[in-house]
Protein backbone atom coordinates (compact mmCIF):
# COMPACT_ATOMS: atom_id res chain seq x y z
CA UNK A 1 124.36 -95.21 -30.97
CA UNK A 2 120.54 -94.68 -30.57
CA UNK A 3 121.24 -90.80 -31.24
CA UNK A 4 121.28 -89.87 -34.76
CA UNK A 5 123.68 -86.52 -35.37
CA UNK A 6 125.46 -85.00 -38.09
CA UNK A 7 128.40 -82.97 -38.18
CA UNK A 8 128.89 -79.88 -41.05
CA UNK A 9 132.39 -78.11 -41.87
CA UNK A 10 131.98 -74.77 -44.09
CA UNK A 11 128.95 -76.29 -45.03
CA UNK A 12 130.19 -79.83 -45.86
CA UNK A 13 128.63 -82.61 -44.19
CA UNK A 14 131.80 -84.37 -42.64
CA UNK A 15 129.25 -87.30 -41.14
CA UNK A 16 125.62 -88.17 -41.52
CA UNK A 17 124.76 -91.00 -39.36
CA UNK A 18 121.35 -92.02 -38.45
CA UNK A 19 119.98 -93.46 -35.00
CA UNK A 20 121.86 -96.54 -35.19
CA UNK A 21 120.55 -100.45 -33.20
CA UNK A 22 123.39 -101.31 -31.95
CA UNK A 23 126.94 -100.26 -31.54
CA UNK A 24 128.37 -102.39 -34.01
CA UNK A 25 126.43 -100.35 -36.54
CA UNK A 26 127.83 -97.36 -35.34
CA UNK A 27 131.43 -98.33 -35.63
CA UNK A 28 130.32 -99.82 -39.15
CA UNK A 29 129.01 -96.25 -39.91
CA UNK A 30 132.35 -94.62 -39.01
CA UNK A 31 134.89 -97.15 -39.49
CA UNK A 32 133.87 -99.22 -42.71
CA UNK A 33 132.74 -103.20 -42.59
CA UNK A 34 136.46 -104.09 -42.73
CA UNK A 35 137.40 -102.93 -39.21
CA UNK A 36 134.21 -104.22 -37.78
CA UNK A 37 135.11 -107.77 -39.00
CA UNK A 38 138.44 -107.51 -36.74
CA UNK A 39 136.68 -106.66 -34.24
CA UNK A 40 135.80 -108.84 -31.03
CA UNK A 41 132.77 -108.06 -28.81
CA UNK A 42 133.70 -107.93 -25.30
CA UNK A 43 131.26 -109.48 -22.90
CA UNK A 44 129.70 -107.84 -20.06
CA UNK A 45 132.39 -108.70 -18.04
CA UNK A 46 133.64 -107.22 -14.92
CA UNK A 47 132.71 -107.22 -11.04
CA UNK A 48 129.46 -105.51 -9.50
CA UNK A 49 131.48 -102.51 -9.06
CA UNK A 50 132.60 -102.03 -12.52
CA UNK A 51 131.37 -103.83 -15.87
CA UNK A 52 132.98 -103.66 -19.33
CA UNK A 53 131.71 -103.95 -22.86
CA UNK A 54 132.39 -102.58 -26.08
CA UNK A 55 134.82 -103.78 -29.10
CA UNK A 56 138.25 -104.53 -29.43
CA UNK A 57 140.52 -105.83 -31.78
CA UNK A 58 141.72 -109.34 -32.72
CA UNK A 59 145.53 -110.42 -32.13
CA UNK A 60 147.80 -108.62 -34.64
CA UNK A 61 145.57 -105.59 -35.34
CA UNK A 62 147.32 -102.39 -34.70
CA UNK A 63 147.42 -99.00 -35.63
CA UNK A 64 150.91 -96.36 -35.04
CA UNK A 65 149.02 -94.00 -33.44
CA UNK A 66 146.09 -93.68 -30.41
CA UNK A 67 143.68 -92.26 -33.01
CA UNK A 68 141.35 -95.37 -32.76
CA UNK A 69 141.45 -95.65 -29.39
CA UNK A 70 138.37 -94.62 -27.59
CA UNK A 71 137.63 -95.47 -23.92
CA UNK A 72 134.47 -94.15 -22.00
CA UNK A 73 133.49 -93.86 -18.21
CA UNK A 74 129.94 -94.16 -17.72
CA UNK A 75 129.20 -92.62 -20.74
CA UNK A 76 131.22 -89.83 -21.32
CA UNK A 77 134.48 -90.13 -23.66
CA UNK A 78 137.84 -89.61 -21.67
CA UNK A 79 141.25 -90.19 -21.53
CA UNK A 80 143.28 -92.32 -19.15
CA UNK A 81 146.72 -93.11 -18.36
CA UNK A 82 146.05 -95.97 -16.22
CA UNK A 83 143.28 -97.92 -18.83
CA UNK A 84 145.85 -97.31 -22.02
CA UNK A 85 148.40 -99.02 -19.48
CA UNK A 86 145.96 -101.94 -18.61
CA UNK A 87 144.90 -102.30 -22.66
CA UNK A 88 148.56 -102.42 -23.98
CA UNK A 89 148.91 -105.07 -20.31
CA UNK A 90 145.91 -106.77 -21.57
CA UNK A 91 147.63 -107.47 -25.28
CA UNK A 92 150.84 -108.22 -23.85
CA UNK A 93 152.64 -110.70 -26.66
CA UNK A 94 149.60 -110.45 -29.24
CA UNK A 95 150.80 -106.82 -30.05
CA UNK A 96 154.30 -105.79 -31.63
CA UNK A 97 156.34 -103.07 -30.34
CA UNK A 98 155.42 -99.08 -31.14
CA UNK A 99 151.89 -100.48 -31.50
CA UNK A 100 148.32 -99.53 -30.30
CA UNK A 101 145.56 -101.92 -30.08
CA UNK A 102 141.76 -100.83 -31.81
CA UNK A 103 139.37 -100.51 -28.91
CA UNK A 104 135.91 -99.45 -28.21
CA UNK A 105 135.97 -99.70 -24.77
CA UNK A 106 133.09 -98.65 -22.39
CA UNK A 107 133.04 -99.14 -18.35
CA UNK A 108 130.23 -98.62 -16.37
CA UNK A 109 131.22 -97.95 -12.71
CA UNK A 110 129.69 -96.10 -9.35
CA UNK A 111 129.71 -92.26 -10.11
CA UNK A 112 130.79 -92.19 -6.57
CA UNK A 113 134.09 -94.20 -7.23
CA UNK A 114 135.47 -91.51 -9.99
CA UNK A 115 136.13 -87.55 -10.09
CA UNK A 116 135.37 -86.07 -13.56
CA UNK A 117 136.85 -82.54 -12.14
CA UNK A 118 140.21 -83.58 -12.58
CA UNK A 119 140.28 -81.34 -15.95
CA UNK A 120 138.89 -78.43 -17.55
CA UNK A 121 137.19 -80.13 -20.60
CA UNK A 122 136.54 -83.10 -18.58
CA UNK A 123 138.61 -85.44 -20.86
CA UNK A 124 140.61 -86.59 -17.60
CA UNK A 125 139.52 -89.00 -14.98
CA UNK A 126 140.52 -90.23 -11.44
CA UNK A 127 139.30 -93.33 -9.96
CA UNK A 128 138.76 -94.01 -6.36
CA UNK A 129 140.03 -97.51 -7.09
CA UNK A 130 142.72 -96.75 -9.64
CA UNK A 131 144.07 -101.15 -9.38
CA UNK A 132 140.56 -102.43 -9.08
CA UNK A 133 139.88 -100.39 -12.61
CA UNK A 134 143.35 -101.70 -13.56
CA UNK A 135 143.16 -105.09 -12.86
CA UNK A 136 139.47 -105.02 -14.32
CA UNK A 137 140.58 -103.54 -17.64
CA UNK A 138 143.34 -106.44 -18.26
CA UNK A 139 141.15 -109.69 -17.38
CA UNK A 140 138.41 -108.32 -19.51
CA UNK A 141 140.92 -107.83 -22.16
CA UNK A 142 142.63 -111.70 -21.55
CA UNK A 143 139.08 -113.09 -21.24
CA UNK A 144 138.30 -111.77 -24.82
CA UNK A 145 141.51 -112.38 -26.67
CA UNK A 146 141.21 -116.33 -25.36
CA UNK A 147 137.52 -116.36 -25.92
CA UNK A 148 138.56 -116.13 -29.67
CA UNK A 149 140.55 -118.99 -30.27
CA UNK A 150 137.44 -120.91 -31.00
CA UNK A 151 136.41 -118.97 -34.21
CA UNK A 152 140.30 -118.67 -34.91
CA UNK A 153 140.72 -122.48 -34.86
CA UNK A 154 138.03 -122.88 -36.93
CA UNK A 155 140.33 -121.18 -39.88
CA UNK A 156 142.37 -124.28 -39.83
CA UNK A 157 139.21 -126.85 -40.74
CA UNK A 158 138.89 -128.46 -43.89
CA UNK A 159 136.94 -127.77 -46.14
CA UNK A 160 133.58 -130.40 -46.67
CA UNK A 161 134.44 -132.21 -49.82
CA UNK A 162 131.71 -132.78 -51.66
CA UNK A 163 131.17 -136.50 -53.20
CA UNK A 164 132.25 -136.90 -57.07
CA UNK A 165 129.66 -137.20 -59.51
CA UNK A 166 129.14 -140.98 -60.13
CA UNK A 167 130.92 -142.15 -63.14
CA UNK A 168 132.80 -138.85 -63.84
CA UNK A 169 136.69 -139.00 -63.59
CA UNK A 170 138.31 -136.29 -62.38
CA UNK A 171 141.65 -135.15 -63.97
CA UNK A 172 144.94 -137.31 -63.47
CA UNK A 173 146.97 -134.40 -61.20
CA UNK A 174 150.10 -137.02 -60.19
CA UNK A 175 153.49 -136.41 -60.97
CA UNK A 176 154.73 -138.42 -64.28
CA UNK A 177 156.92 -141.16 -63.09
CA UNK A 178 159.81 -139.17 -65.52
CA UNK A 179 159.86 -136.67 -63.42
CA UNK A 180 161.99 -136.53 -60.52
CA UNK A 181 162.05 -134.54 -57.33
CA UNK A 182 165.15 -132.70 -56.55
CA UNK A 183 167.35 -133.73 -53.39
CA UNK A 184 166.80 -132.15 -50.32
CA UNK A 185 168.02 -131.65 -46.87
CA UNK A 186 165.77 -131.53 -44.18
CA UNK A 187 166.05 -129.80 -41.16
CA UNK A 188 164.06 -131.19 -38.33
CA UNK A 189 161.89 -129.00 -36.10
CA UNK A 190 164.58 -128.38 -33.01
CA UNK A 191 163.43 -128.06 -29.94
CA UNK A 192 164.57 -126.77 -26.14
CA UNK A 193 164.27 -130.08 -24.16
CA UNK A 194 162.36 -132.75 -24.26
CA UNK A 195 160.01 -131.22 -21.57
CA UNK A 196 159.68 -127.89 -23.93
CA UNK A 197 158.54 -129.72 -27.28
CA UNK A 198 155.32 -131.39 -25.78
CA UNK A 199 156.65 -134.89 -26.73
CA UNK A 200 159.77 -133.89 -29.06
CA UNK A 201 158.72 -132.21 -32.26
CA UNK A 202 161.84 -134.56 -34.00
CA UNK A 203 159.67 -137.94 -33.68
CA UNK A 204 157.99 -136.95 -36.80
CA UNK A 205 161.60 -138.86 -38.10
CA UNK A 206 160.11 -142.31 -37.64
CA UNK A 207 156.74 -141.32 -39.47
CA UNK A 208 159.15 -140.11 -42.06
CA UNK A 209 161.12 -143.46 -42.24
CA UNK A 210 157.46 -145.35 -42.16
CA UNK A 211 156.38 -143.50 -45.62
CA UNK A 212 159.41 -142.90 -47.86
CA UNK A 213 156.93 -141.80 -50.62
CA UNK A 214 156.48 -138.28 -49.01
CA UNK A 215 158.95 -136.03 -50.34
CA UNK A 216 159.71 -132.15 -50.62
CA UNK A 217 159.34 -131.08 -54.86
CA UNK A 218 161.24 -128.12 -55.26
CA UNK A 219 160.59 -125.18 -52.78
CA UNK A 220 156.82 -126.67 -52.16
CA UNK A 221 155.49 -129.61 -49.87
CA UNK A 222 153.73 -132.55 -52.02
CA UNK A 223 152.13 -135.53 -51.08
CA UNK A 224 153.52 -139.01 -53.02
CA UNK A 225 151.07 -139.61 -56.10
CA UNK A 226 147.77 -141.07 -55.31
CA UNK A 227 147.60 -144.38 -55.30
CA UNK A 228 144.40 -146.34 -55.67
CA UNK A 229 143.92 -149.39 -53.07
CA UNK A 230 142.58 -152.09 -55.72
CA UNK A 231 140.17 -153.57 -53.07
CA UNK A 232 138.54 -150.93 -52.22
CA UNK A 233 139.19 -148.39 -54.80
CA UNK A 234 139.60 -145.76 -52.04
CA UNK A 235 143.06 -143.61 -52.81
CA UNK A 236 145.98 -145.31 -50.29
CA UNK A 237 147.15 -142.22 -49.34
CA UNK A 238 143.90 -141.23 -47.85
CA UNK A 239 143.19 -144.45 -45.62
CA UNK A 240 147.32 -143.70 -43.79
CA UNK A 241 146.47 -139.90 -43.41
CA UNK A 242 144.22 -140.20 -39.61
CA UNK A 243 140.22 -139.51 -39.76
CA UNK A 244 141.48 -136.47 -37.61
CA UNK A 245 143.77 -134.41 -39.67
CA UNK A 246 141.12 -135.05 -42.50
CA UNK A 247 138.51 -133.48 -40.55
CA UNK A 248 140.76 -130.69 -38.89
CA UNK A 249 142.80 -129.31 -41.70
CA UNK A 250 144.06 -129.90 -44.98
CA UNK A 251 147.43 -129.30 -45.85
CA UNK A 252 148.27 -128.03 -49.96
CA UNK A 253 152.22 -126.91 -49.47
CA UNK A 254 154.53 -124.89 -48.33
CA UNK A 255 155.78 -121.70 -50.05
CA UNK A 256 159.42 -120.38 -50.11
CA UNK A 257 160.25 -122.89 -47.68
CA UNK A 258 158.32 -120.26 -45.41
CA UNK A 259 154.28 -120.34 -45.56
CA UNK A 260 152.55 -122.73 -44.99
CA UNK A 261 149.28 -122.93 -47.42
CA UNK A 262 146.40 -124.43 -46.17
CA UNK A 263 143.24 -124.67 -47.25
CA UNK A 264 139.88 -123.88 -45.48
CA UNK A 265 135.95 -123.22 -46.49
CA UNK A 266 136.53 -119.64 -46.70
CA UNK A 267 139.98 -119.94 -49.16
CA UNK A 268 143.75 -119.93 -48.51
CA UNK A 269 145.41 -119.71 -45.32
CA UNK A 270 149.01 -119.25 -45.21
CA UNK A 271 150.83 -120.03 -41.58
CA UNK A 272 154.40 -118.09 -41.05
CA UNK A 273 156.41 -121.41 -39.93
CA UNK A 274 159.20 -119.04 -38.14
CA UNK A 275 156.38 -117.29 -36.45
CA UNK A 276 154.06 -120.37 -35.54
CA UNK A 277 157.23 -121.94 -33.84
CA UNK A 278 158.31 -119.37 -32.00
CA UNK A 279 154.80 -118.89 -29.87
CA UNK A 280 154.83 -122.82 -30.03
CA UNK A 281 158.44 -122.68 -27.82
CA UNK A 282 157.95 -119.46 -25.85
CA UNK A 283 154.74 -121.05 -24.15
CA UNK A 284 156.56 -124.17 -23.67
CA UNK A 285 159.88 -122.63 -22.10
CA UNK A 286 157.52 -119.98 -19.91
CA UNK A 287 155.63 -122.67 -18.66
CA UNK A 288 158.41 -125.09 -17.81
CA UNK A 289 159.90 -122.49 -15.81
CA UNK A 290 157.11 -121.34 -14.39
CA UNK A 291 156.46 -125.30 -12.87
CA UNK A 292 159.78 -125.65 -12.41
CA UNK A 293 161.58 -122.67 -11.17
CA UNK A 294 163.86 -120.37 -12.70
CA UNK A 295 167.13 -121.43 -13.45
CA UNK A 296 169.97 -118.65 -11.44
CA UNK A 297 173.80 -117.55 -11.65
CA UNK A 298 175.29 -116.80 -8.10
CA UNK A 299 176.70 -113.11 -8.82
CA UNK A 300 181.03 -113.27 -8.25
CA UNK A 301 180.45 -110.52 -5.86
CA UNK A 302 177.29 -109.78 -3.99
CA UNK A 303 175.88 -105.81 -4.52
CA UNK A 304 174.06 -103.55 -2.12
CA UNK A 305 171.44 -100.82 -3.29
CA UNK A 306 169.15 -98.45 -1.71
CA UNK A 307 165.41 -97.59 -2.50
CA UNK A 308 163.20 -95.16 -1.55
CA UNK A 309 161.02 -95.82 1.96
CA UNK A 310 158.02 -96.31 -0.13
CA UNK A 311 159.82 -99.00 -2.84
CA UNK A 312 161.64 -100.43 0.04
CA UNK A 313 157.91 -101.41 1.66
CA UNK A 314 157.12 -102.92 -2.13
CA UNK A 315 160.23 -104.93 -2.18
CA UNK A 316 159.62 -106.72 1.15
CA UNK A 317 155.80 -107.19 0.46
CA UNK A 318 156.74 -108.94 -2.62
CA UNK A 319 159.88 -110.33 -1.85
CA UNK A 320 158.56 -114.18 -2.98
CA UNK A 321 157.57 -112.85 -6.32
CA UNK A 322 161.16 -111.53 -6.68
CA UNK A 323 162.74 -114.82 -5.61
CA UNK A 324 160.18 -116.84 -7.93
CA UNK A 325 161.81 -114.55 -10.87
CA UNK A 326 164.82 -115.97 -10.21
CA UNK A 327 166.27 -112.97 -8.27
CA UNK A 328 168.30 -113.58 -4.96
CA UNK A 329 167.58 -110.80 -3.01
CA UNK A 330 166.91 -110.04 0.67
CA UNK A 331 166.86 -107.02 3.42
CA UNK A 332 170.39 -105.52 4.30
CA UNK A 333 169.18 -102.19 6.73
CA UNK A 334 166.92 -100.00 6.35
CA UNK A 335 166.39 -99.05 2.86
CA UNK A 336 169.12 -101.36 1.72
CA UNK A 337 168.96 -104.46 -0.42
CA UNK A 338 171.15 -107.28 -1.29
CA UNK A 339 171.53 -109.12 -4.63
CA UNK A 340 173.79 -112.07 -4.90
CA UNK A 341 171.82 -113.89 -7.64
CA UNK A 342 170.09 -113.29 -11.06
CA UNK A 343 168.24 -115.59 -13.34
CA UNK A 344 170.83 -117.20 -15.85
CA UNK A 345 169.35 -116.60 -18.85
CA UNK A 346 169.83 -112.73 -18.36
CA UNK A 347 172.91 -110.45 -19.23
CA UNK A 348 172.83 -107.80 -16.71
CA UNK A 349 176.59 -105.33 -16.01
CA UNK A 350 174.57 -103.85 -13.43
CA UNK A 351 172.65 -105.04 -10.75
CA UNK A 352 170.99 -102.61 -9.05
CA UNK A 353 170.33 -100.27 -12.15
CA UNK A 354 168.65 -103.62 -13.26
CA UNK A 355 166.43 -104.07 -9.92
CA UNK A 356 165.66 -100.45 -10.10
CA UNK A 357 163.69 -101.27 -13.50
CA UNK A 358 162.44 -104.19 -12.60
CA UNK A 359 160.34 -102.45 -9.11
CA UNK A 360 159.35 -100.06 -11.93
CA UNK A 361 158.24 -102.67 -14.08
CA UNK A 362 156.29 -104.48 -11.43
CA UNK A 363 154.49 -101.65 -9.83
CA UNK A 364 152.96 -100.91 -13.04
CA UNK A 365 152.10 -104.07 -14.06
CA UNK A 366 149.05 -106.61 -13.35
CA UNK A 367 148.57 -108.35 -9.72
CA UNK A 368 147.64 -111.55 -12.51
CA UNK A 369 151.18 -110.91 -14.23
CA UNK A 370 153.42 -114.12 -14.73
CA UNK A 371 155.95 -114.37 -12.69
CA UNK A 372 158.00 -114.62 -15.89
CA UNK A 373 156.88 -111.29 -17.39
CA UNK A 374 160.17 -109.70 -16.80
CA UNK A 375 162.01 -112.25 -18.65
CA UNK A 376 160.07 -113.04 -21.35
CA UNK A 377 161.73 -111.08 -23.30
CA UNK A 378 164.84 -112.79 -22.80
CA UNK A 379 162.48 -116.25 -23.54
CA UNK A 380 161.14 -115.04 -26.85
CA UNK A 381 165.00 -114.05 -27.79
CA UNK A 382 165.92 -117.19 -26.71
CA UNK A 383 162.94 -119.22 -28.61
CA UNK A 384 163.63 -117.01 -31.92
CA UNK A 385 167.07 -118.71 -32.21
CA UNK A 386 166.02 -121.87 -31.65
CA UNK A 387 162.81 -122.33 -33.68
CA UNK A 388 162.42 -123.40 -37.59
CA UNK A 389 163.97 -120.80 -39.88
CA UNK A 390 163.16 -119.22 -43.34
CA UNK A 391 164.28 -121.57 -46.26
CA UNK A 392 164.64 -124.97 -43.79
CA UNK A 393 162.64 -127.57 -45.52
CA UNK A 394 160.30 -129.31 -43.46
CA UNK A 395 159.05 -132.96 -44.29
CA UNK A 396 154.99 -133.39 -44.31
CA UNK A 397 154.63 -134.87 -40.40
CA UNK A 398 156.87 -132.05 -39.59
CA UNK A 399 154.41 -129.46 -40.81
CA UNK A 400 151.04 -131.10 -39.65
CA UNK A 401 152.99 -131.56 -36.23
CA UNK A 402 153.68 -127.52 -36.15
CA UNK A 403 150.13 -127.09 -36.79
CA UNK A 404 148.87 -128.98 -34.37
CA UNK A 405 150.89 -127.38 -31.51
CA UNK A 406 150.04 -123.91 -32.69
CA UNK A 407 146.58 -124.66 -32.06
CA UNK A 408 146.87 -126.18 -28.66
CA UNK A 409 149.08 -122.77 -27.44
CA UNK A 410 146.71 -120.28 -25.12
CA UNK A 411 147.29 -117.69 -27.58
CA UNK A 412 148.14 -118.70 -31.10
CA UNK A 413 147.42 -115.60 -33.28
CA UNK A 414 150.96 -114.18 -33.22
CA UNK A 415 154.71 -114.87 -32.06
CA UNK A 416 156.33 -113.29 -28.83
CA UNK A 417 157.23 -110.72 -30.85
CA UNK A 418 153.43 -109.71 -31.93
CA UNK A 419 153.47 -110.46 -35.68
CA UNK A 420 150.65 -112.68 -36.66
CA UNK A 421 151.12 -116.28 -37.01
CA UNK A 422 148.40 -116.47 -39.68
CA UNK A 423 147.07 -114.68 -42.44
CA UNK A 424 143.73 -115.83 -44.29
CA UNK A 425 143.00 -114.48 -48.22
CA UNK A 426 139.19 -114.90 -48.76
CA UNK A 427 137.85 -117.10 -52.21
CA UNK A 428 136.26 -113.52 -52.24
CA UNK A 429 139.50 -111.61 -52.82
CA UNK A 430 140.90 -114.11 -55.24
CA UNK A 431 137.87 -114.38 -57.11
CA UNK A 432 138.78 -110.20 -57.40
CA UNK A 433 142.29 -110.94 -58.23
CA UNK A 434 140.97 -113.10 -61.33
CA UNK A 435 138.52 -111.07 -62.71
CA UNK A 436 135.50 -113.07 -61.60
CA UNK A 437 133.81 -110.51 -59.49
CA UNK A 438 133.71 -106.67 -59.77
């Protein structure tokens, strides 16, 4: 970025950057202020053989195509197999299917350690360490993705609410006492065990029974009118609401039985409840099973299959891996295996085609990989079927309950599936939307 150029077509000027400070310029230059505020600076991170820096993008930001994918090796731009492999490892969950992540990615490494003669236009690249580059690629990615839940909780606080004038009323907002909410039935937040809902997600009954004056109006969340303590003159609904929800979040509604709407210091935020729940139960049910074991279905009639010499010396270095997953297997000859168990929540017809994929699977994936990898896609099946739907109305402790799981989760920004759990819509884009600012 300290290197100025520009670049002419038929005597158009395509790009005219100047020598910019800092990379983040640079990209801003390019790219527009818009993608640079999705971005997230990766750290120096990295052993003394290889560091990392560089930008990539937050949780849910994708683009159909590689285009906006730039790596470089000491340097020099390239393009590499093996690092797109660790990025889209690196992502995992927080990216949806068909996807590519935005990254800026730069590694510094020994010259000694990688071959820039693998192609004629140097593009290519072969490392001496190909898993040590690997392995580096996907914790640096990790490490950044959870370093951000910080700044991402922060979206959830509360606005400061600034004291009233003295002696100035505001205006009376509470429902007329005419006017009656519609009936409603509730569906309470289900959940996959008691050990998968963190304490049971349904307990938010009894708060329900303790405050009959919260109530669903019509397809949006409301609190019961405000009612003024006469002692103290302090709003009763305020002093039964805890110091802590105050201070974390503030709570307006819930739209279409679907989105959440929340308020912050920078404007609206609006929480996909569907979405929210899901990552809420998929951590939960990995985790369990993860601590716990995996739960497995003795097969009716045991099956033999045969591997190549070089997958059969994979299969017995990682045999306890295997059996962690759930999958019964052990040595039947020389370059024979035998299954007689899978884990129960999968629907395999065949066995070995199935073991076949899964030695692919786990030769290409991290040495750091859950155990559960290979069935997390069965989990987040699983957890969609189970968790809060469109159009099921939730009661108030329901919804601040839901909240408050999503942001105790490792990675909160999106559902199993990839899609974002959260959107925010700036005071700055409504204030566009009305008219006030050009």
């Amino acid at each position: 970025p300290q290197i100025g150029f520009s670049l002419l077509r038929d005597d158009r000027v395509v790009f005219q950057l100047p020598a910019a400070a800092t990379l983040s310029d640079r990209i801003r230059d390019l790219f527009g202020v818009e993608l640079l505020e999705r971005l997230v600076a990766v750290a120096s991170i990295g052993s003394s053989k290889i560091r990392i820096g560089g930008f990539i993008g937050q949780a849910g930001l994708s683009r159909q195509t590689r285009t906006q994918q730039l790596l470089f090796v000491n340097g020099r731009a390239i393009e590499s197999s093996l690092i797109t492999a660790a990025i889209r490892e690196g992502y995992h969950t927080a990216l949806m299917k068909g996807q590519y992540p935005v990254t800026f990615l730069f590694l510094e490494i020994d010259p000694a350690s990688v071959d820039v003669n693998v192609h004629p236009a140097k593009r290519e690249v072969r490392f001496r360490d190909p898993n040590g580059v690997r392995e580096a690629v996907v914790q640096g990615i990790q490490e950044t993705l959870e370093a951000g839940r910080t700044a991402w909780q922060e979206k959830f606080r509360a606005p400061v609410s600034l004291p009233a004038a003295a002696g100035k009323a505001g205006p009376d907002l509470r429902l007329r006492p005419e006017v009656s909410a519609p009936h409603e039935i509730h569906r309470e937040l289900p959940h996959l065990g008691p050990a998968v809902a963190g304490g049971g997600l349904s307990a938010v009954a009894s708060a329900e029974a303790d405050d009959p004056g919260r109530e669903t109006v019509g397809q949006a969340l409301r609190l019961p009118a405000t009612r003024m303590d006469p002692a103290s003159g302090a709003p009763a609904l305020q002093q039964k609401v805890s110091k802590a929800a105050q201070q974390q979040f503030q709570i307006i509604g819930v739209l279409n039985k679907l989105y959440v709407l929340m308020e912050n210091a920078d404007g609206l935020v609006l929480v996909d409840q569907h979405a929210a729940h899901e990552r809420i139960l998929f951590e939960e049910l990995r985790r369990r099973m993860e601590e716990q074991g995996v739960p497995t279905q003795k097969l009716l009639l045991p099956q033999t299959f045969d591997v190549p010499p070089r997958d059969a010396d994979w299969i017995e270095r990682n045999l306890s891996i295997l059996q962690r997953m759930g999958i019964g297997i052990e040595s039947f000859g020389p370059g024979t295996f035998k299954i007689d168990s899978l884990p129960s929540f999968l629907d395999v017809s065949d066995p070995a085609q199935f073991m076949r994929k899964v030695i692919d699977d786990l030769k290409s994936a991290s040495n750091t990989v859950s155990a559960m990898r290979l069935g997390e896609e069965m989990i987040a099946k699983t957890v969609c079927r189970h968790a809060v739907k469109a159009n099921d109305a939730l009661r108030y402790p329901e919804v601040e309950k839901l909240i408050r799981d999503l942001l105790d989760c490792d990675l909160p920004y999106c559902c199993p599936h990839g899609r974002p759990t959260m959107i925010q819509i700036s005071l700055a884009e409504l204030e566009k939307k009305f008219g006030r600012k050009v």
